[in-house]
N, C-alpha and C. Protein backbone atom coordinates (compact mmCIF):
# COMPACT_ATOMS: atom_id res chain seq x y z
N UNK A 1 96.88 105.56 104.91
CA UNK A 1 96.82 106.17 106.23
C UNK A 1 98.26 106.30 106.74
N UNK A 2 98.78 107.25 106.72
CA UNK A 2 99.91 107.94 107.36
C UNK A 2 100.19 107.58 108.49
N UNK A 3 101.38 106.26 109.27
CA UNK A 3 101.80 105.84 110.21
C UNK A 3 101.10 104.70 110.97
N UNK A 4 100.09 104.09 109.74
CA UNK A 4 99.58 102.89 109.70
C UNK A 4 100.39 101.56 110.28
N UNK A 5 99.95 101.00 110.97
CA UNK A 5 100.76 99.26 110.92
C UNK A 5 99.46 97.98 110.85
N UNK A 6 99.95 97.24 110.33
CA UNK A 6 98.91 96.30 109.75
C UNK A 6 98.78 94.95 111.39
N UNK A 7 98.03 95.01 112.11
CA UNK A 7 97.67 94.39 112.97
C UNK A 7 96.36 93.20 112.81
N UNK A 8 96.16 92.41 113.56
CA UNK A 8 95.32 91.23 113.53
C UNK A 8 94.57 91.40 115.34
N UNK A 9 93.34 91.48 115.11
CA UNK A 9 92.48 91.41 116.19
C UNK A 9 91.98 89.84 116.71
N UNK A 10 92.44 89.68 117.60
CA UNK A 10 91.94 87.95 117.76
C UNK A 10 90.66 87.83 119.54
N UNK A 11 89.48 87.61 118.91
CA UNK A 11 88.53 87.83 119.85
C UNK A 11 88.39 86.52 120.32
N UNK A 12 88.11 86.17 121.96
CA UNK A 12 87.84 85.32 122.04
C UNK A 12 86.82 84.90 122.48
N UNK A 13 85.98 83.33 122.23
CA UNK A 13 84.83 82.67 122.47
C UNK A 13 84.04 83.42 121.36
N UNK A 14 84.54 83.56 120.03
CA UNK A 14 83.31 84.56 119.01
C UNK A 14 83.11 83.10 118.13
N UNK A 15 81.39 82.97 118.12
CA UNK A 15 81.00 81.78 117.26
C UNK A 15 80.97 80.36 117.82
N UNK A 16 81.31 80.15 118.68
CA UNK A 16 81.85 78.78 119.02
C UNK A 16 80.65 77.62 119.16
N UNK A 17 80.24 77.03 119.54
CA UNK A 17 79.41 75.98 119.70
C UNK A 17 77.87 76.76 119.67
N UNK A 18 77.72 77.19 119.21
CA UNK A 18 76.09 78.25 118.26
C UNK A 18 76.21 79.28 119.81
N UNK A 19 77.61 79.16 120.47
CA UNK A 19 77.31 80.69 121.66
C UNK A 19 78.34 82.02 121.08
N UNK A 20 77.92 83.20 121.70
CA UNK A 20 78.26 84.34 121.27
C UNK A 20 78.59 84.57 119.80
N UNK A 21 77.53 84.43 119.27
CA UNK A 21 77.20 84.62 118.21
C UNK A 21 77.60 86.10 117.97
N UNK A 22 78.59 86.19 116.42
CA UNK A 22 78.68 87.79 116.02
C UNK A 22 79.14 87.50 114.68
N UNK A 23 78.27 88.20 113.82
CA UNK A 23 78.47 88.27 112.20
C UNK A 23 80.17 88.92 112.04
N UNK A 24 80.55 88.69 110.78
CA UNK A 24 81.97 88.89 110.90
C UNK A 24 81.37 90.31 110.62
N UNK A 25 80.58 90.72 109.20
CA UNK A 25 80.48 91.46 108.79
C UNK A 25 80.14 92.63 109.66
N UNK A 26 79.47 92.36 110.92
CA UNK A 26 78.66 93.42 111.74
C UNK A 26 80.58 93.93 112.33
N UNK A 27 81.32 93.01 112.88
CA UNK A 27 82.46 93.01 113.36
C UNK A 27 83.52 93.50 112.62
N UNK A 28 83.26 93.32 111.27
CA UNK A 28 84.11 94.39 110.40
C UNK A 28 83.72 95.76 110.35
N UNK A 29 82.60 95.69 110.23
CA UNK A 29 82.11 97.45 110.26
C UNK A 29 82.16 98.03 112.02
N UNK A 30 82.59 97.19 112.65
CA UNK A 30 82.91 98.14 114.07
C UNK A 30 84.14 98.58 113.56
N UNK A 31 85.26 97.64 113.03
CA UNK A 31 86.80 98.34 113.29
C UNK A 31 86.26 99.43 112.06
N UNK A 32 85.72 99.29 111.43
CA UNK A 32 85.90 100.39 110.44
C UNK A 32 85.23 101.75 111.30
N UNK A 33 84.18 101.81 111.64
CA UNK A 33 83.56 103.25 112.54
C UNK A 33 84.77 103.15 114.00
N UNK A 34 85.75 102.41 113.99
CA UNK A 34 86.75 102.60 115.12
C UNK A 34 88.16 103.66 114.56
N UNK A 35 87.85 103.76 113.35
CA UNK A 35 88.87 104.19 112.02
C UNK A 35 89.73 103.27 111.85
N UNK A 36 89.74 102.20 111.42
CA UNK A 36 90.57 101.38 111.27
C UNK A 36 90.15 100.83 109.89
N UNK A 37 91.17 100.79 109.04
CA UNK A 37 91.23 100.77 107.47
C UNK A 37 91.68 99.00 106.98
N UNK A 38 91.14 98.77 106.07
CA UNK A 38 91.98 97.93 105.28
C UNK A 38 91.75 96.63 105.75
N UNK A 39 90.09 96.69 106.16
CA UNK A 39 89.88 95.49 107.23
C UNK A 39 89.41 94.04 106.90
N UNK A 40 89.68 93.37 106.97
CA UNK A 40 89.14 92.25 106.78
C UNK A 40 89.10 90.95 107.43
N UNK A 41 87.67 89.98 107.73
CA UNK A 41 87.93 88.51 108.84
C UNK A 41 88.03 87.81 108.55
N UNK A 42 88.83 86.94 108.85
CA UNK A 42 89.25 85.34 108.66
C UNK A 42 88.30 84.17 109.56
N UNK A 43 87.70 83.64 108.39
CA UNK A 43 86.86 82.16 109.08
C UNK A 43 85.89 83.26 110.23
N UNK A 44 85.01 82.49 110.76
CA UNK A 44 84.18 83.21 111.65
C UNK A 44 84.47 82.96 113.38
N UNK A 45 85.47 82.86 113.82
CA UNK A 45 85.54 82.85 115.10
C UNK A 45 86.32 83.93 115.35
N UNK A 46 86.29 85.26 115.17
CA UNK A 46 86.69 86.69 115.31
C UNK A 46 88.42 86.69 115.34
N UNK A 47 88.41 86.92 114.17
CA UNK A 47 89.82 87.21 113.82
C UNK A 47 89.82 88.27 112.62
N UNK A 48 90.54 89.65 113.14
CA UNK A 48 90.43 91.03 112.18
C UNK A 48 91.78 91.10 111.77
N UNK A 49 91.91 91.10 110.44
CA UNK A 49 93.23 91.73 110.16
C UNK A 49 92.87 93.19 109.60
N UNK A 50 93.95 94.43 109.73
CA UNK A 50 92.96 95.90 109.71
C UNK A 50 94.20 96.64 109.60
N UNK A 51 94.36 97.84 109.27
CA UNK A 51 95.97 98.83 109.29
C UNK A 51 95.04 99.83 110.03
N UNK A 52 95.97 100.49 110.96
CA UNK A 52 95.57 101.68 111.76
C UNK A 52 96.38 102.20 113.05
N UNK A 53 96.65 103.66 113.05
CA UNK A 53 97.68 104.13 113.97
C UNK A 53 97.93 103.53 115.33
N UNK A 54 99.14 103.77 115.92
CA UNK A 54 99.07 102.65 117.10
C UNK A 54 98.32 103.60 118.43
N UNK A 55 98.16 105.07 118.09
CA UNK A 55 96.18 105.48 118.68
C UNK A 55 94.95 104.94 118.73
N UNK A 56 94.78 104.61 117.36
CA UNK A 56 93.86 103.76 117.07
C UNK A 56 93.51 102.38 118.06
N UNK A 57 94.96 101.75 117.80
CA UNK A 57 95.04 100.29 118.10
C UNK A 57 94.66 100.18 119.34
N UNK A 58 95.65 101.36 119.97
CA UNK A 58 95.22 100.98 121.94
C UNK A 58 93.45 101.02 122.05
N UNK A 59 93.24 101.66 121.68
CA UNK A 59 91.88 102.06 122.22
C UNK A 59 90.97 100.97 121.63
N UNK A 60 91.35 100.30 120.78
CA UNK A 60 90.14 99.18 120.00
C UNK A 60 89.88 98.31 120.90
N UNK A 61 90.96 97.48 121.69
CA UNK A 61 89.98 96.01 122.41
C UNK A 61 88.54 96.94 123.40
N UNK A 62 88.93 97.80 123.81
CA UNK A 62 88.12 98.16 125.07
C UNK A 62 86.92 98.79 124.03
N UNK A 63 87.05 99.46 122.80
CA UNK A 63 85.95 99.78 121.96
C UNK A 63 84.92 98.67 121.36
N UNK A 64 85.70 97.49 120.79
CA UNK A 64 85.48 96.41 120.18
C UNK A 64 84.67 95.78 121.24
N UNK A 65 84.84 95.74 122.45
CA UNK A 65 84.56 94.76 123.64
C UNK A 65 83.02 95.66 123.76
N UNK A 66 82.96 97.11 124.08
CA UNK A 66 82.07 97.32 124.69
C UNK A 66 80.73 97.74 123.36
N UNK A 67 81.10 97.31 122.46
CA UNK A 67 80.56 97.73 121.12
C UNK A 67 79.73 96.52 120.92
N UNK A 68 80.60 95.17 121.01
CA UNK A 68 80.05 93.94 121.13
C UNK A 68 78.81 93.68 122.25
N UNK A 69 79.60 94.26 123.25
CA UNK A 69 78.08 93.67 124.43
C UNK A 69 77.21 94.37 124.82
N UNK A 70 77.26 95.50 123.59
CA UNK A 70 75.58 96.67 123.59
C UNK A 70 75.02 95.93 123.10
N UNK A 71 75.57 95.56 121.37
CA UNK A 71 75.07 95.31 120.04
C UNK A 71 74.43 93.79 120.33
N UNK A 72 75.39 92.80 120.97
CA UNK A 72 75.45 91.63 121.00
C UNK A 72 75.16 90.95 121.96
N UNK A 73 75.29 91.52 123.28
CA UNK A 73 75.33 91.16 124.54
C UNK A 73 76.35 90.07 125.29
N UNK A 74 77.76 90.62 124.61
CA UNK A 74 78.47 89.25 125.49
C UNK A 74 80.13 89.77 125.24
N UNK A 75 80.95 90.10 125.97
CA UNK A 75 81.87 91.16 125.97
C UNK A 75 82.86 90.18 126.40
N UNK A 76 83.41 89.82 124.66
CA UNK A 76 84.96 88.93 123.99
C UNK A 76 85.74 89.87 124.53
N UNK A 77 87.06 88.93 124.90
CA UNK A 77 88.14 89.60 125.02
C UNK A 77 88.68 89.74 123.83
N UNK A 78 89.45 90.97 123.53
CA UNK A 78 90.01 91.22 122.11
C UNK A 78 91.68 91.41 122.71
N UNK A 79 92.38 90.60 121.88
CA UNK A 79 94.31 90.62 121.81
C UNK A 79 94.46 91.38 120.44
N UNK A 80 95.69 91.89 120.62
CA UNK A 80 96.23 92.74 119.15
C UNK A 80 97.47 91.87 119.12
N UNK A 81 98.06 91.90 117.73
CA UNK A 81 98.92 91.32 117.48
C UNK A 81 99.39 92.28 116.43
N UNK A 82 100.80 92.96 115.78
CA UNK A 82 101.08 93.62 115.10
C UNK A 82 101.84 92.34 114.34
N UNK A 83 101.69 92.89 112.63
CA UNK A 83 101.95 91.60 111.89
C UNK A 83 103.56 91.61 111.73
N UNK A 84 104.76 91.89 112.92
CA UNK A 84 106.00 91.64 113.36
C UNK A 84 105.92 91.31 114.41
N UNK A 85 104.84 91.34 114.86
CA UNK A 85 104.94 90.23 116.06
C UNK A 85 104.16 89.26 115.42
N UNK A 86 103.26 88.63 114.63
CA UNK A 86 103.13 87.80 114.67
C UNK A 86 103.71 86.77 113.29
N UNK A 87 104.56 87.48 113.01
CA UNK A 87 105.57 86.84 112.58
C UNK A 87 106.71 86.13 113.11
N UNK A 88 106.85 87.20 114.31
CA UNK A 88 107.98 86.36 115.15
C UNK A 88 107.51 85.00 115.63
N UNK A 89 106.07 85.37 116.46
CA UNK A 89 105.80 84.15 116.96
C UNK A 89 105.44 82.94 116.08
N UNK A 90 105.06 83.19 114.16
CA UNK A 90 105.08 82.15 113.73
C UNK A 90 106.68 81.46 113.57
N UNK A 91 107.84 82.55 113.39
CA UNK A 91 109.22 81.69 113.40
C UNK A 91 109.46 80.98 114.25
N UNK A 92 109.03 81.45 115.96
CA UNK A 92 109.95 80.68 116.69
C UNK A 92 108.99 79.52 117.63
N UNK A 93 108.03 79.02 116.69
CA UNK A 93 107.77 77.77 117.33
C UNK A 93 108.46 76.70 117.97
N UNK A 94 108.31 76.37 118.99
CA UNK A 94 109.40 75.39 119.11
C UNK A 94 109.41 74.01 118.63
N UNK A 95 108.03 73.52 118.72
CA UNK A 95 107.66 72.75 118.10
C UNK A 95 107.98 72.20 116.84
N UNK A 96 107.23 73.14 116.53
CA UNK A 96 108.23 73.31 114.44
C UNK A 96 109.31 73.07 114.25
N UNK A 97 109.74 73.54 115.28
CA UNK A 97 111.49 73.44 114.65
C UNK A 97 111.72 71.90 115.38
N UNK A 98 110.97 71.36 116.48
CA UNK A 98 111.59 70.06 116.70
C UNK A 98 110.95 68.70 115.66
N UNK A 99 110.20 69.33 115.06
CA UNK A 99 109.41 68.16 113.49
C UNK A 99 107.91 68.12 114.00
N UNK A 100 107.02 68.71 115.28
CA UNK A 100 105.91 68.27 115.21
C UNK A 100 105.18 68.27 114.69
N UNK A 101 104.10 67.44 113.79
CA UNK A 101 103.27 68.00 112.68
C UNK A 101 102.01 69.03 112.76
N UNK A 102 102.08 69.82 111.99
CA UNK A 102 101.81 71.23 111.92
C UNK A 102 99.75 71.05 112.53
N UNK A 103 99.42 69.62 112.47
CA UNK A 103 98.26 69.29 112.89
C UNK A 103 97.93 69.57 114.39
N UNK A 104 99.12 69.11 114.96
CA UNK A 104 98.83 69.22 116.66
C UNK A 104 99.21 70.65 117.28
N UNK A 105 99.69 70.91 116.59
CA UNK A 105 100.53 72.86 117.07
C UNK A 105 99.23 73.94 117.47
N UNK A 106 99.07 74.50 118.20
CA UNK A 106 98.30 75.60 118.65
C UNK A 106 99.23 76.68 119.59
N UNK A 107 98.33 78.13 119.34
CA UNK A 107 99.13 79.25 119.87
C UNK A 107 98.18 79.51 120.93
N UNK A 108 98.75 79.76 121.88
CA UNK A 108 97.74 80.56 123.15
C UNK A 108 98.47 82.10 123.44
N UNK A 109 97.38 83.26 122.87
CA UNK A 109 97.75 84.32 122.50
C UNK A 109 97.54 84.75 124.19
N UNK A 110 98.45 85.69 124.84
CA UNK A 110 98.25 86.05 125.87
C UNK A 110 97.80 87.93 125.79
N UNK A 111 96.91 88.44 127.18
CA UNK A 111 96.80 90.02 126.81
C UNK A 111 97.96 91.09 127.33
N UNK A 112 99.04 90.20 128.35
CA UNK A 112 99.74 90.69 129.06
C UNK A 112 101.15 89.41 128.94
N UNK A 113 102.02 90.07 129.52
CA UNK A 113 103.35 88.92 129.69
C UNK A 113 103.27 88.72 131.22
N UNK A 114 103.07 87.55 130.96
CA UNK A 114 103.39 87.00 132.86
C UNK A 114 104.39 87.09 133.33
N UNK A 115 104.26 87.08 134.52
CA UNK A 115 105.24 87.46 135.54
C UNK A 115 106.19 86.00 135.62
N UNK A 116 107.47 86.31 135.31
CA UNK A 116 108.49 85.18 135.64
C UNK A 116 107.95 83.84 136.46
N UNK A 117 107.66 84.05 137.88
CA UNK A 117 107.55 83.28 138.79
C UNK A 117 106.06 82.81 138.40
N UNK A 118 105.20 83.38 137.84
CA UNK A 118 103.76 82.61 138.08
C UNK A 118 103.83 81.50 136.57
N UNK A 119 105.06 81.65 135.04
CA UNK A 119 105.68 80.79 134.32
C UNK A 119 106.13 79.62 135.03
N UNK A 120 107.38 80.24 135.70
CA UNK A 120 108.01 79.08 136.38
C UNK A 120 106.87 77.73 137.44
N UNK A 121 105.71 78.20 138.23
CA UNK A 121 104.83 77.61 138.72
C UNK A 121 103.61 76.51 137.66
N UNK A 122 103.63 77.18 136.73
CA UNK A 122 102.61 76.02 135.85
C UNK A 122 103.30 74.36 136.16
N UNK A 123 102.37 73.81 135.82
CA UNK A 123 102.79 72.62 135.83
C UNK A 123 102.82 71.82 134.56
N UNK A 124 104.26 71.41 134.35
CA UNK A 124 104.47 71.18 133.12
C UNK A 124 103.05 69.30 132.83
N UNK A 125 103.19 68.73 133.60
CA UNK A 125 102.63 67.34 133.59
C UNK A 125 101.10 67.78 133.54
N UNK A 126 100.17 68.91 133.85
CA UNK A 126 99.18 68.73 134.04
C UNK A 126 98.41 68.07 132.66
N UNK A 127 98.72 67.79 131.50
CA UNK A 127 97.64 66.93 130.60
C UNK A 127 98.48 66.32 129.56
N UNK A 128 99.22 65.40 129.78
CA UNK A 128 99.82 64.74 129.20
C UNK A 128 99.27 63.72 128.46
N UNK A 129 99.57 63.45 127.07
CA UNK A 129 100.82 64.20 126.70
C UNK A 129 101.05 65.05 126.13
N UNK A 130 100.19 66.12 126.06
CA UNK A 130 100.11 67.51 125.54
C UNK A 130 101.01 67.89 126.61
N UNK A 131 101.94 69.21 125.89
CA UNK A 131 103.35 69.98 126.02
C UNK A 131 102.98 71.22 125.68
N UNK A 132 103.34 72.26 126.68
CA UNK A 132 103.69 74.09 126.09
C UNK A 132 104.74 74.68 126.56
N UNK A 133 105.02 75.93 125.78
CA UNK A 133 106.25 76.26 126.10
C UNK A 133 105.48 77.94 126.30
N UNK A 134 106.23 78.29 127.01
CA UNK A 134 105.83 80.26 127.10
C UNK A 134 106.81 80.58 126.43
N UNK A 135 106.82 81.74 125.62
CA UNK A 135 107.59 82.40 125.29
C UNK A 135 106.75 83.92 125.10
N UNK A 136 107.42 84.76 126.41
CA UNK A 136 107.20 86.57 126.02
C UNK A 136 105.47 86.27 126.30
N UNK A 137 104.44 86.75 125.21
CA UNK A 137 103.16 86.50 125.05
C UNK A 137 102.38 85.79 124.68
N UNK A 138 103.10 84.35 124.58
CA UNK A 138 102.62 83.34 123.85
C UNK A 138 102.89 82.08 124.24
N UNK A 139 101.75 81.28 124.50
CA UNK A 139 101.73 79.84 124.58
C UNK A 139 101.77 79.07 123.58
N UNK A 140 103.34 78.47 123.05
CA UNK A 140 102.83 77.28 122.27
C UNK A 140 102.52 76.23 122.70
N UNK A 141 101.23 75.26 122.08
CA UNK A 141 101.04 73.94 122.22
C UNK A 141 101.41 72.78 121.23
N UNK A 142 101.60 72.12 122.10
CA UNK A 142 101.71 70.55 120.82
C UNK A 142 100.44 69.97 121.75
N UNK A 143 99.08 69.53 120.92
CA UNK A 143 98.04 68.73 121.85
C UNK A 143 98.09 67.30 120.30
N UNK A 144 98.52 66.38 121.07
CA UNK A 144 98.09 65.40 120.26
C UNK A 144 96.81 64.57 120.41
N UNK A 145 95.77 64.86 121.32
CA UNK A 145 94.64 64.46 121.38
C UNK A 145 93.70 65.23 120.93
N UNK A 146 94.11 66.49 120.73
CA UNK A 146 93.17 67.72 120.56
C UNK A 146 93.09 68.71 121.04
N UNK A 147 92.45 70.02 121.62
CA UNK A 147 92.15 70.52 122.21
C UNK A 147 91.19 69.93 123.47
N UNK A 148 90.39 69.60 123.11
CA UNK A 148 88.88 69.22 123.18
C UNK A 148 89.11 68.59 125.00
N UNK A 149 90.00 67.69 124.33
CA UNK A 149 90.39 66.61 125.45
C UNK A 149 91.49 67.24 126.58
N UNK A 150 92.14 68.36 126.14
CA UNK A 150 93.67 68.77 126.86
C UNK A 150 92.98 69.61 127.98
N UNK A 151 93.38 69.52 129.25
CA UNK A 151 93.53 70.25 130.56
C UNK A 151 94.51 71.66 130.45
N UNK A 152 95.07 71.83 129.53
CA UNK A 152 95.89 72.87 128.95
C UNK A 152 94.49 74.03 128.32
N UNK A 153 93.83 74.70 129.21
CA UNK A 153 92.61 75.53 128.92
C UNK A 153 93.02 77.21 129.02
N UNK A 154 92.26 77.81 128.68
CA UNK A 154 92.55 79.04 128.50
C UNK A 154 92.16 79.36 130.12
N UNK A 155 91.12 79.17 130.81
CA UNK A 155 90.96 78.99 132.14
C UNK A 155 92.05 78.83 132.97
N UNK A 156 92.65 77.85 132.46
CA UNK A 156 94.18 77.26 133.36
C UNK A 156 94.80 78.14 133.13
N UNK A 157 95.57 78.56 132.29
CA UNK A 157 96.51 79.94 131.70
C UNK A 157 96.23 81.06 132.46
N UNK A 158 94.75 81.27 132.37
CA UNK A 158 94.25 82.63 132.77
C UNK A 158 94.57 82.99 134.14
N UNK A 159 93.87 81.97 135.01
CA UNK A 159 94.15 82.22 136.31
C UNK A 159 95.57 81.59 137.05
N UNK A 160 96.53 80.74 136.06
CA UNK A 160 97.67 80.92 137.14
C UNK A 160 98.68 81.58 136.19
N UNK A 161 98.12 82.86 135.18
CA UNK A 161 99.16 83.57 134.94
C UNK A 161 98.86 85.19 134.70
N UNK A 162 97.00 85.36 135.59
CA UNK A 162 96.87 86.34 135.61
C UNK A 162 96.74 87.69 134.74
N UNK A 163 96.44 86.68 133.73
CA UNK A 163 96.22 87.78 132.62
C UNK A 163 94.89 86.75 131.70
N UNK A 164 94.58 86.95 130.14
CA UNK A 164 93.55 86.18 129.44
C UNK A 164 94.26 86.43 128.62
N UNK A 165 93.21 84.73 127.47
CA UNK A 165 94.07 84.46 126.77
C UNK A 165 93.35 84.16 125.64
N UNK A 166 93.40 84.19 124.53
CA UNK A 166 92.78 83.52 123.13
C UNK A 166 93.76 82.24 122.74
N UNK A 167 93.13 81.19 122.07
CA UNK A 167 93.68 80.16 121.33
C UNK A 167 94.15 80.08 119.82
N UNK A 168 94.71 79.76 119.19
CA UNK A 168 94.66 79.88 117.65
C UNK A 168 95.31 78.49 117.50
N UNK A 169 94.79 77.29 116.34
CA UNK A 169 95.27 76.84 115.61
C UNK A 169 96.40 76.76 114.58
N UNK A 170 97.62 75.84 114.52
CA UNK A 170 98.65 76.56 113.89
C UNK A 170 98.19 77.25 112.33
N UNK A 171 97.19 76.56 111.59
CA UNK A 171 96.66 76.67 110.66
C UNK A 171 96.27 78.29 110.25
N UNK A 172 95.86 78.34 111.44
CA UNK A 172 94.92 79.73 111.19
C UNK A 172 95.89 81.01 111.66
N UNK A 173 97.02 80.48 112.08
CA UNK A 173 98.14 81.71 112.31
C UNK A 173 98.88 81.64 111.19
N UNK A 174 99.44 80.80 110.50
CA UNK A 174 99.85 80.48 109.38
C UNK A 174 98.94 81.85 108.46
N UNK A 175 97.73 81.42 108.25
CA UNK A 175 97.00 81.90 107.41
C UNK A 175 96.58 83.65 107.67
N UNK A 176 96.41 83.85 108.89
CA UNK A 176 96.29 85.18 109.19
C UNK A 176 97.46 85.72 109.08
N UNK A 177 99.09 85.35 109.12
CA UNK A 177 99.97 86.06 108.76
C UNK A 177 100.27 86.03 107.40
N UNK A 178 99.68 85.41 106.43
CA UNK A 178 100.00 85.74 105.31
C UNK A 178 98.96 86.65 104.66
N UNK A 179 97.47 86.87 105.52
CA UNK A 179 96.99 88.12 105.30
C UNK A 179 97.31 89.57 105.41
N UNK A 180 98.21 89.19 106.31
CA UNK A 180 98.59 90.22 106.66
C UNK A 180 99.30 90.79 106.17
N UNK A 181 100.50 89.59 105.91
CA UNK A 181 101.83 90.44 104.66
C UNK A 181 101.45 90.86 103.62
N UNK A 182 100.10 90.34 103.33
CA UNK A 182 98.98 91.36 102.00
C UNK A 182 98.88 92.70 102.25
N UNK A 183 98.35 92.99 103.53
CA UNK A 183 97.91 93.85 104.15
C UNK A 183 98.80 94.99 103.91
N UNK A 184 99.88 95.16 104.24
CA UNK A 184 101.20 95.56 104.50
C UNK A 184 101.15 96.72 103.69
């Protein structure tokens, strides 16, 4: 496909505790009737890696979303990630680079870049001793208790930075960017 770029779809709340249930497979054959080529999901909590024009791309979360809550009844937010951006964001962990082990690391994918001042307002202490850093569209975490347990929620993010957000495991960004450099 002529002026293709190899991108990663990251949906959120797909699969999770037996709610919003969606076959990958039903979810692969949307990006494909979206024209989007070369598709394939990682693990089942909605993650697409796919090549397709950056025409294509804009128009998918809002296709993907409203495709989902005919078919499915429950309308995930979908983030794009182009696989140079999410390369960048696997280099510049900060974490990583200060030795944390690759167990406690999580990404909080954002749909928008927040506004300076509503960054500067988070509160760094709210669930200690879990730590994040913003950078551009992305929350890194270090949670050494877990997720499960951390006050660091996509909820929290959402509403004091005004945009939504998906989570990823360092594991599974790791792994979706090396699908991707397949992809390529």
């Amino acid at each position: 496909m002529p002026g293709a770029k190899t991108y990663v779809a990251l949906l959120r709340g797909i699969n999770v505790g037996g709610k919003n249930m969606l076959p990958m497979k039903d979810l692969v054959a949307m990006f494909v009737a979206a024209e989007c080529v070369d598709v394939r999901s990682y693990i089942q909590s909605g993650n697409v890696v796919f090549r397709a024009t950056a025409g294509v791309a804009s128009r998918l979360p809002a296709i993907i979303t409203a495709q989902t809550e005919k078919r499915f009844g429950h309308k995930p937010p979908v983030i794009l990630r182009t696989s140079e951006q999410l390369d960048a964001v696997y280099r510049n962990n900060p974490f990583l680079k200060m030795g944390a082990p690759e167990e406690l690391l999580h990404v909080m994918f954002l749909a928008h870049q927040p506004a300076p001042s509503a960054v500067n307002a988070l509160d760094p202490d709210r669930s200690p001793p879990d730590t994040f850093v913003v950078r551009g569209q992305e929350i890194y975490l270090r949670l050494p208790n877990g997720g499960a347990k951390s006050k660091l929620t996509n909820a929290y993010f959402d509403s004091k930075l005004a945009t939504i957000s998906t989570i990823r495991n360092w594991r599974t960004v790791a792994n979706l960017l090396a699908l991707m450099t397949l992809n390529r």
